[in-house]
C-alpha atoms as a PDB file:
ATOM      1  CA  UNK A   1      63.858 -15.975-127.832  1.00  0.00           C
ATOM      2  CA  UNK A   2      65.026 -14.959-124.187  1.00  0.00           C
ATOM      3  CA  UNK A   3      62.923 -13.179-121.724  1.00  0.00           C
ATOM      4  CA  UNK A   4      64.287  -9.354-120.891  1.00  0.00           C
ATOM      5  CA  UNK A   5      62.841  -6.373-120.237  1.00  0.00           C
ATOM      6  CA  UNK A   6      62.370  -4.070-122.630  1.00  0.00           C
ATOM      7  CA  UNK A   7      65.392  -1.851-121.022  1.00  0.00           C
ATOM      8  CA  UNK A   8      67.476  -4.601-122.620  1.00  0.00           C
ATOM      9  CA  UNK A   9      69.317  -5.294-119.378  1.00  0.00           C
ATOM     10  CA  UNK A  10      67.791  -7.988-117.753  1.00  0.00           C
ATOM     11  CA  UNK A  11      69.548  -7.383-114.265  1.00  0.00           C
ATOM     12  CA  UNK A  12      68.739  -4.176-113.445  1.00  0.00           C
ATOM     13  CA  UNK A  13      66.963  -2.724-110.697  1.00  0.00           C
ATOM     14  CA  UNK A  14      63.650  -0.633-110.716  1.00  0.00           C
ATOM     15  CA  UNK A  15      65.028   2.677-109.324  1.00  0.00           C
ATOM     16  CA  UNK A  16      62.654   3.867-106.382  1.00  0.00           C
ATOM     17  CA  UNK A  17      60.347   7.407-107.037  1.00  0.00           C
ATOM     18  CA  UNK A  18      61.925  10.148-105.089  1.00  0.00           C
ATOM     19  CA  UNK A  19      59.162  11.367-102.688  1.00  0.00           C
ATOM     20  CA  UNK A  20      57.732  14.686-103.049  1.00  0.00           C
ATOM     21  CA  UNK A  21      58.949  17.583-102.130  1.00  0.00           C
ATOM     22  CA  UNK A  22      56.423  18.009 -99.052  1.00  0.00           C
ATOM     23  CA  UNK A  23      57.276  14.557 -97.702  1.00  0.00           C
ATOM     24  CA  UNK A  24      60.854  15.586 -98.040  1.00  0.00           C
ATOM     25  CA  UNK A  25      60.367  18.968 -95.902  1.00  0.00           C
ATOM     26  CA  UNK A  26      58.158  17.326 -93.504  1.00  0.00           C
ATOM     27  CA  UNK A  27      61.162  14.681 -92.875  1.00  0.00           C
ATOM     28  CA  UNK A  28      63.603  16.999 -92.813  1.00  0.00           C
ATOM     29  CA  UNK A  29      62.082  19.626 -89.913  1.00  0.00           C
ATOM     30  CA  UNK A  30      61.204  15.923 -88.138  1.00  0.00           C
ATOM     31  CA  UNK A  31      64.993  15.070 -88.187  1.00  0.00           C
ATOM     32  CA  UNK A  32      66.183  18.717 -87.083  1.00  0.00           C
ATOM     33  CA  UNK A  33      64.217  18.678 -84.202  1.00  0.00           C
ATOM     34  CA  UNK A  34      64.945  15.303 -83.237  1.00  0.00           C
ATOM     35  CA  UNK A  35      68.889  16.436 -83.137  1.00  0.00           C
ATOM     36  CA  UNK A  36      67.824  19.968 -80.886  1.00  0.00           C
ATOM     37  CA  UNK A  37      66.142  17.466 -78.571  1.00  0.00           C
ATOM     38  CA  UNK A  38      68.399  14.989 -78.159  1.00  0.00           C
ATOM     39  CA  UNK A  39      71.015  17.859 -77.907  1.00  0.00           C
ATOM     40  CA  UNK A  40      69.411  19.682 -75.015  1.00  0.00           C
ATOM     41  CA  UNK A  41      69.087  16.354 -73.404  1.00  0.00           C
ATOM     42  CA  UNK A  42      73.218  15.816 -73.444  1.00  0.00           C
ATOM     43  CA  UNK A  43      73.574  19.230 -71.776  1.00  0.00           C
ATOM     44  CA  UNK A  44      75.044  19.907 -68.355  1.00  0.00           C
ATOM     45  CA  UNK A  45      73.125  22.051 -65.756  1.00  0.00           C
ATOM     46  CA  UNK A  46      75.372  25.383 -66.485  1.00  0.00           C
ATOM     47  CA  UNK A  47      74.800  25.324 -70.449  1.00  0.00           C
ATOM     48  CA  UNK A  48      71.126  24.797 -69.540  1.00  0.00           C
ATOM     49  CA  UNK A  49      71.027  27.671 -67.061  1.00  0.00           C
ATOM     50  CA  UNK A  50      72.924  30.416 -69.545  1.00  0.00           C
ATOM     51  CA  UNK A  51      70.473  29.181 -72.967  1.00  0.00           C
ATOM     52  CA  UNK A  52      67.641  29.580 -70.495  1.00  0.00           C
ATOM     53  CA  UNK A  53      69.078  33.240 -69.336  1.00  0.00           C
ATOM     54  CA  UNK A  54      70.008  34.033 -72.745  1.00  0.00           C
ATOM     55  CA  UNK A  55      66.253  33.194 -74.281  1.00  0.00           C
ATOM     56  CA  UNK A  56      65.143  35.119 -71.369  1.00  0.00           C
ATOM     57  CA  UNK A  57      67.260  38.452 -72.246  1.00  0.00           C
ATOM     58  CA  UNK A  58      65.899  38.520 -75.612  1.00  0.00           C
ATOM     59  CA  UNK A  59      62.162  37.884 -74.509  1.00  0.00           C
ATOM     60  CA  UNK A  60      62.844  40.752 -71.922  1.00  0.00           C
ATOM     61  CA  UNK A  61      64.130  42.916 -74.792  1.00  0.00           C
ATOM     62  CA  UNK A  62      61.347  42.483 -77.541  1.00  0.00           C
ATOM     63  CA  UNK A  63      58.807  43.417 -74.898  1.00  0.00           C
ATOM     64  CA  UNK A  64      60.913  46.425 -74.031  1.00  0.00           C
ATOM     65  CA  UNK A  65      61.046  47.483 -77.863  1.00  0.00           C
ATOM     66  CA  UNK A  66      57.231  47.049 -77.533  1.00  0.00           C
ATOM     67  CA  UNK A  67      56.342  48.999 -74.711  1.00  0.00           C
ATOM     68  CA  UNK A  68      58.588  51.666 -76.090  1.00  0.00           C
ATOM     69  CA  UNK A  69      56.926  51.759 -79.633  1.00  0.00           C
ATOM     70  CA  UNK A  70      53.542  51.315 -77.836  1.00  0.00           C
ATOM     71  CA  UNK A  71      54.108  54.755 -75.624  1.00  0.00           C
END
């Protein structure tokens, strides 16, 4: 009598469990932000300047739409 699993394929290798699905998210938003970082590293001083005038625009703009509901 020979020694096999009981899959009957003696080879065969134990698949890994898949890790759950918070693990997953958790790994994923990790990984994003890792890219956005290492992308606003890589940029030159005039792509800087305009995201940093853009973000500024629209901060400038949701206060407006506040103080005008507000009053």
């Amino acid at each position: 009598m020979t020694n096999q699993n009981e899959s009957g394929n003696p080879g065969s290798q134990v698949e890994t469990p898949r890790t759950n699905r918070w693990t997953r998210l958790v790994g994923y938003i990790d990984r994003k932000l890792q890219e956005r970082k290492t992308k606003k590293q890589n940029e030159n001083s005039v792509d800087k300047a305009a995201r940093r005038t853009a973000t500024a625009t629209i901060w400038m703009a949701l206060l407006t739409f506040i103080l005008a509901v507000a009053g």
